[in-house]
Protein backbone atom coordinates (compact mmCIF):
# COMPACT_ATOMS: atom_id res chain seq x y z
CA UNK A 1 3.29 9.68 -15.67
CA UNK A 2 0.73 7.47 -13.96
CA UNK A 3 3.03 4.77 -12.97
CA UNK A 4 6.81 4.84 -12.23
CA UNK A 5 8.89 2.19 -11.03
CA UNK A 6 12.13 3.22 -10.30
CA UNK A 7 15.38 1.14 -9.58
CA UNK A 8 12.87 -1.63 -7.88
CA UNK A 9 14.42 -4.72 -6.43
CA UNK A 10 12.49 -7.29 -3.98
CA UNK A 11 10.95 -10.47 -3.86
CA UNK A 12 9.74 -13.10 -1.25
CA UNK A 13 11.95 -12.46 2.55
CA UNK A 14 15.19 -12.53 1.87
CA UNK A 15 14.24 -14.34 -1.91
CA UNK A 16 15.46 -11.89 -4.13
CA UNK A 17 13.67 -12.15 -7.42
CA UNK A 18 13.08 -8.50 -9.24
CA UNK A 19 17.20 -7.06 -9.86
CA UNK A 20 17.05 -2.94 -10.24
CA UNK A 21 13.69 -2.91 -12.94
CA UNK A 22 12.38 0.12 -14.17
CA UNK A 23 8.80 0.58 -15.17
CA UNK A 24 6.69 3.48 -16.22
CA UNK A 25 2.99 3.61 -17.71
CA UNK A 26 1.55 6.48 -19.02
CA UNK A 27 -1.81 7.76 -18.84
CA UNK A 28 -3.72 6.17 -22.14
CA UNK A 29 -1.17 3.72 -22.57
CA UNK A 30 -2.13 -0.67 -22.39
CA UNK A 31 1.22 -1.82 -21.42
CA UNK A 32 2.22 -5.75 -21.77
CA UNK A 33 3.98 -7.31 -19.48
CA UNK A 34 6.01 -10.74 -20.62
CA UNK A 35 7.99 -13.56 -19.71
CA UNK A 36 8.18 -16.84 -18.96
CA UNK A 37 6.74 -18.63 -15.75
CA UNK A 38 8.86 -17.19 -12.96
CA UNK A 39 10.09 -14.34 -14.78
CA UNK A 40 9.18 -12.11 -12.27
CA UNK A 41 5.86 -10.61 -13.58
CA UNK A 42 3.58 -11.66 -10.61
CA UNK A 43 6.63 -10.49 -8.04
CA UNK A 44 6.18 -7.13 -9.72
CA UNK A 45 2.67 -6.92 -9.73
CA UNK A 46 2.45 -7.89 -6.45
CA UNK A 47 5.07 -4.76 -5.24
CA UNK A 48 2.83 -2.75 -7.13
CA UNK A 49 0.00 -3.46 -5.66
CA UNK A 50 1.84 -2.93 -1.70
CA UNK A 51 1.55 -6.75 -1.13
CA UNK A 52 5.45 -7.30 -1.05
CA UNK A 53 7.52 -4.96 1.02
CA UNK A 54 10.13 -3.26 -1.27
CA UNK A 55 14.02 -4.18 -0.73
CA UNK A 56 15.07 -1.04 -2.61
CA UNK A 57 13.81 1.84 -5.36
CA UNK A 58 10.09 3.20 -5.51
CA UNK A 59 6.73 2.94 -6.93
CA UNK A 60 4.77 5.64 -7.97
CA UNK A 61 1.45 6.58 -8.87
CA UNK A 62 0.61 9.85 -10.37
CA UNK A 63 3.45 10.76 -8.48
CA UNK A 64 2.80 9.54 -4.45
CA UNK A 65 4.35 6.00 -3.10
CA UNK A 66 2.52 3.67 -0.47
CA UNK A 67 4.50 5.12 2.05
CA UNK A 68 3.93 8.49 1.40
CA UNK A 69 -0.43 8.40 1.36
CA UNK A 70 -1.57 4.58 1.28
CA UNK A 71 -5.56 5.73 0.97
CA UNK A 72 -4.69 7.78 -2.18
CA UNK A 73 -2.06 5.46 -3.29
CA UNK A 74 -4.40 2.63 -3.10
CA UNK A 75 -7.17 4.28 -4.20
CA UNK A 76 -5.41 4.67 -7.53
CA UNK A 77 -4.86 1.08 -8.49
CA UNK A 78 -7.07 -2.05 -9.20
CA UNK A 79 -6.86 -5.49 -9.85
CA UNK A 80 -7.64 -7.85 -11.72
CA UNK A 81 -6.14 -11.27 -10.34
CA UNK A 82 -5.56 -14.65 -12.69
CA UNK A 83 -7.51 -16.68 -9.61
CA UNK A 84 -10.77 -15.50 -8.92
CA UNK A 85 -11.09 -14.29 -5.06
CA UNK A 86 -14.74 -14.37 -4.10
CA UNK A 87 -17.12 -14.59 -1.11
CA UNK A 88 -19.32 -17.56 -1.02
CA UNK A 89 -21.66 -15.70 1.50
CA UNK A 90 -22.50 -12.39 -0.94
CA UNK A 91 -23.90 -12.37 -4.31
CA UNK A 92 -22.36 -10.68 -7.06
CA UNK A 93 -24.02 -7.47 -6.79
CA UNK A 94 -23.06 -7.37 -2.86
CA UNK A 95 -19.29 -7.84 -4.06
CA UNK A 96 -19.66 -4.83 -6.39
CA UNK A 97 -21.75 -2.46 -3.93
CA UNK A 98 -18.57 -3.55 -1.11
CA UNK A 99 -15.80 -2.85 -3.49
CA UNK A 100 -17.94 0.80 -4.45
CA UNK A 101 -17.76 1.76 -0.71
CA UNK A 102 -14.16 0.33 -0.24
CA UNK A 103 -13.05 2.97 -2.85
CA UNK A 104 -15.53 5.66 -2.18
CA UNK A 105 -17.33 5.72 -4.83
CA UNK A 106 -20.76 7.89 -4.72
CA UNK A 107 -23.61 5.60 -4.41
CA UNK A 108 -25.54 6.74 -7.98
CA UNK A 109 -22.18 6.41 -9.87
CA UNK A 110 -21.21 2.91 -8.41
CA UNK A 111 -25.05 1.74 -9.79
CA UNK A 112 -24.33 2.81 -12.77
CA UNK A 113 -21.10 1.42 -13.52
CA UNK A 114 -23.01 -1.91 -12.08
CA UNK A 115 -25.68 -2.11 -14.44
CA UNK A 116 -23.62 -0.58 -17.86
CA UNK A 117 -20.92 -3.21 -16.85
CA UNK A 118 -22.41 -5.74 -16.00
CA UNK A 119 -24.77 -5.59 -19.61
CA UNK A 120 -21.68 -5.40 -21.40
CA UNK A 121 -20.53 -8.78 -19.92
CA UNK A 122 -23.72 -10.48 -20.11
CA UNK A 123 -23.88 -10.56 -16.05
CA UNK A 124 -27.00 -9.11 -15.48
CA UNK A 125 -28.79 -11.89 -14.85
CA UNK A 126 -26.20 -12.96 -12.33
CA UNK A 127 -26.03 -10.01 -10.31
CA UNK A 128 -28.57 -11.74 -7.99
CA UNK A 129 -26.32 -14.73 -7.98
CA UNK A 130 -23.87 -16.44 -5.80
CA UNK A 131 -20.31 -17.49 -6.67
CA UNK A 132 -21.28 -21.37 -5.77
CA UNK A 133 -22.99 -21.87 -8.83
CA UNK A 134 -20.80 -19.28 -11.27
CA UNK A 135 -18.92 -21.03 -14.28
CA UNK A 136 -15.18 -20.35 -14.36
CA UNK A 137 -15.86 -17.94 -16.62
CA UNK A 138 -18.20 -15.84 -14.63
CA UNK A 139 -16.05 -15.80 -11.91
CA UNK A 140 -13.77 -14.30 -13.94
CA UNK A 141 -16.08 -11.61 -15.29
CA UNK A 142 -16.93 -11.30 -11.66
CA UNK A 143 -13.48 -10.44 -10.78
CA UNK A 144 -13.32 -7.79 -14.07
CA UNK A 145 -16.48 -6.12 -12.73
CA UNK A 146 -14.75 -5.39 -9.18
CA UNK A 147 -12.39 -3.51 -10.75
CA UNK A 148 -14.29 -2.01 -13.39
CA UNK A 149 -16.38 -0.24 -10.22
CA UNK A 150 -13.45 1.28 -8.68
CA UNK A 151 -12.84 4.02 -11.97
CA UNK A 152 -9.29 3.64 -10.86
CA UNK A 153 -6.66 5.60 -13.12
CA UNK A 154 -4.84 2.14 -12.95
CA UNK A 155 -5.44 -1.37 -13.68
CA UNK A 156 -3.31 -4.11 -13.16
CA UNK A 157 -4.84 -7.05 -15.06
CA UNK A 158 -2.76 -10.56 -14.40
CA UNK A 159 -3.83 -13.37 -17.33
CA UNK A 160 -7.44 -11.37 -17.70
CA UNK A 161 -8.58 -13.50 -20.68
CA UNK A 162 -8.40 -17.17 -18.81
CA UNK A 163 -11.55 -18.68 -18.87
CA UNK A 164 -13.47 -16.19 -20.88
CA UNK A 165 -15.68 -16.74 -23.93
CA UNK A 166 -14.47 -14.98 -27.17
CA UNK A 167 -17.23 -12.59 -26.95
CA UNK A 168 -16.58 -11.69 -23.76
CA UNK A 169 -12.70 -11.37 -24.64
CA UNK A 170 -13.64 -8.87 -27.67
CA UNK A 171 -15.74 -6.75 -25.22
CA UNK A 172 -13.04 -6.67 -22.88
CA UNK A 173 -10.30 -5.22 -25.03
CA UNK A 174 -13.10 -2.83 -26.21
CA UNK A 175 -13.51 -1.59 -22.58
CA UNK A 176 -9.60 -1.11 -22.05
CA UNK A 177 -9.45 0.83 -25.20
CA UNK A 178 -12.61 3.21 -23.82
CA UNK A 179 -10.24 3.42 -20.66
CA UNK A 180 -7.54 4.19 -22.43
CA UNK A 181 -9.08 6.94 -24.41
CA UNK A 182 -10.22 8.21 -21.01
CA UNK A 183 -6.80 8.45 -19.92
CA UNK A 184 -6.58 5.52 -17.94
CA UNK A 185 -3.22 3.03 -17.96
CA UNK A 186 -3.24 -0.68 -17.67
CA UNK A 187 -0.20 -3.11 -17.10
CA UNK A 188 -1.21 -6.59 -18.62
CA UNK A 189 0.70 -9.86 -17.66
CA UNK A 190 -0.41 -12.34 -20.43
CA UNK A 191 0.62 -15.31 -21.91
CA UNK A 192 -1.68 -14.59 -25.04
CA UNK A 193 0.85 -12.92 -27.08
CA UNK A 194 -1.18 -12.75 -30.04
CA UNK A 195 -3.62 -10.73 -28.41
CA UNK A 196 -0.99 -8.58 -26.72
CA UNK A 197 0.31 -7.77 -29.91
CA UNK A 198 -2.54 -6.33 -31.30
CA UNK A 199 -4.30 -4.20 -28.45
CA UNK A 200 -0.35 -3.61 -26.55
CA UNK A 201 1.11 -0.05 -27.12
CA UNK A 202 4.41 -1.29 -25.59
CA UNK A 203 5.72 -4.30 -24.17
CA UNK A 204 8.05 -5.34 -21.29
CA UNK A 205 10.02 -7.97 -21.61
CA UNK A 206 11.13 -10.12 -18.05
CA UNK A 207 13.42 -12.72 -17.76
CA UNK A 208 14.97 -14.06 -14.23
CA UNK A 209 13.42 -10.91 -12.84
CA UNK A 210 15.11 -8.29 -15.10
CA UNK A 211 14.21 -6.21 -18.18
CA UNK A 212 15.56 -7.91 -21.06
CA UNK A 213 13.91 -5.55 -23.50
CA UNK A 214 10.68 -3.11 -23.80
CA UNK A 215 9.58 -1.20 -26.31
CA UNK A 216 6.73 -0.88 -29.03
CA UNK A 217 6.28 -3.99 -31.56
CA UNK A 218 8.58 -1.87 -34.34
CA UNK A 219 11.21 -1.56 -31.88
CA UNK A 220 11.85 -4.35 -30.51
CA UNK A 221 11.60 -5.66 -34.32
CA UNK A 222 14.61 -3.46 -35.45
CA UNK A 223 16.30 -4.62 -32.10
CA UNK A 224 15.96 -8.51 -32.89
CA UNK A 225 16.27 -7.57 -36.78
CA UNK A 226 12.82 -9.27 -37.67
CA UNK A 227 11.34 -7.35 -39.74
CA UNK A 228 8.06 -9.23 -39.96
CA UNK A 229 8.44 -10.79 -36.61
CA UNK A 230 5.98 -11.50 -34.54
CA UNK A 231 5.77 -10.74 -30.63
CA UNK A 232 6.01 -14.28 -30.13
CA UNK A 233 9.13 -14.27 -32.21
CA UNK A 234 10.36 -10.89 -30.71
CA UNK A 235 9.40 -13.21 -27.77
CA UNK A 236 11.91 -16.17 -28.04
CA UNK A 237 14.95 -13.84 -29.47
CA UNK A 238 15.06 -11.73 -26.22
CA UNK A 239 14.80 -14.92 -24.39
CA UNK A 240 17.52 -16.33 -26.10
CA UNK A 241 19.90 -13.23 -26.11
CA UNK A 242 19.37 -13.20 -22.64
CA UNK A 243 20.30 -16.96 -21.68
CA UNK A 244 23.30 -16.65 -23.38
């Protein structure tokens, strides 16, 4: 299993905001992660990614917690944040060559993801660029390629499709399904629930920082008895069931 959460409560100091969740993401596997604003799903992602202290359980990838190797732990995960985070002073190539080294990746191999990447989201010509005079939307792909570098057998991906064009969108979800097939895992946060359903193989569902229901698309249909329902249906019946 590439990620497990187990038993994981925590939050913000003494802010609790995630109650005993239990996660897991399997190698191949696009996970969706739901719920309404302050449901928890940024709290989580940040635990994830070692940026809030755990109150209580564990997080695992491939098997080893931050506590146990951080290099290898953190060398296992990416990101992909909702607000692009970029330096004003290096262009877009110097970001990509910096987040190659900070994840040891051999020089030939990090070009080469550069260029094939980079192609594939119409950034070439930007590569030379600096982030002063990207659109929203190429900061965005900017943020995509950083992670896209790393070859991590994880990627967290918070709100990835803000901003983008739909071409770039399609290409996107064609590059998770290539990392998929290469045995990657991604955990999505999204809003876009249309989307989700289509390219999700299961979905969380989080509500006032607890799981109120995962499963595939079928499932959670026969759970909710909509038989044609939609996620976003599937969506506002777990909500519901859980508010009252």
């Amino acid at each position: 299993m590439l990620l497990k959460i187990n038993d994981l409560s925590g939050g913000y100091g003494s802010k609790k905001v995630l109650h005993h969740i239990n996660i897991s993401v399997h190698q191949g596997e696009l996970v969706g992660l739901i719920g309404l604003n302050g449901a928890g799903k940024s709290t989580t992602i940040k635990h994830i990614l070692g940026l809030l202290p755990v109150k209580s359980g564990e997080i695992l990838i491939n098997g080893v917690s931050l506590e146990q190797d951080e290099q290898m732990y953190r060398k296992q995960v990416a990101y992909i944040p909702e607000q692009p985070m970029l330096y004003e002073q290096l262009t877009l190539r110097e970001h990509l060559r910096l987040m190659a080294q900070g994840y040891a990746v051999e020089e030939k191999q990090a070009q080469e993801r550069i260029e094939h990447y980079a192609a594939r989201l119409r950034m070439t010509k930007q590569l030379e660029w600096f982030p002063s005079v990207f659109s929203k939307g190429m900061k965005q792909k900017a943020m995509i390629l950083c992670a896209l570098i790393t070859g991590s057998e994880l990627l967290i991906v918070d709100e990835p499709f803000v901003g983008l064009d739909p071409l770039a969108i399609r290409e996107l979800l064609t590059i998770f399904s290539e990392l998929k097939a290469d045995g990657k895992g991604i955990l999505m946060s999204t809003h876009i629930l249309e989307t989700a359903e289509r390219h999700c193989n299961r979905f969380i569902l989080l509500n006032e920082g607890q799981i109120a229901a995962e499963g595939t698309t079928q499932e959670l249909r026969q759970r909710y008895e909509l038989s044609n329902g939609s996620l976003d249906d599937i969506y506002v019946a777990a909500i519901e069931e859980a508010e009252r």
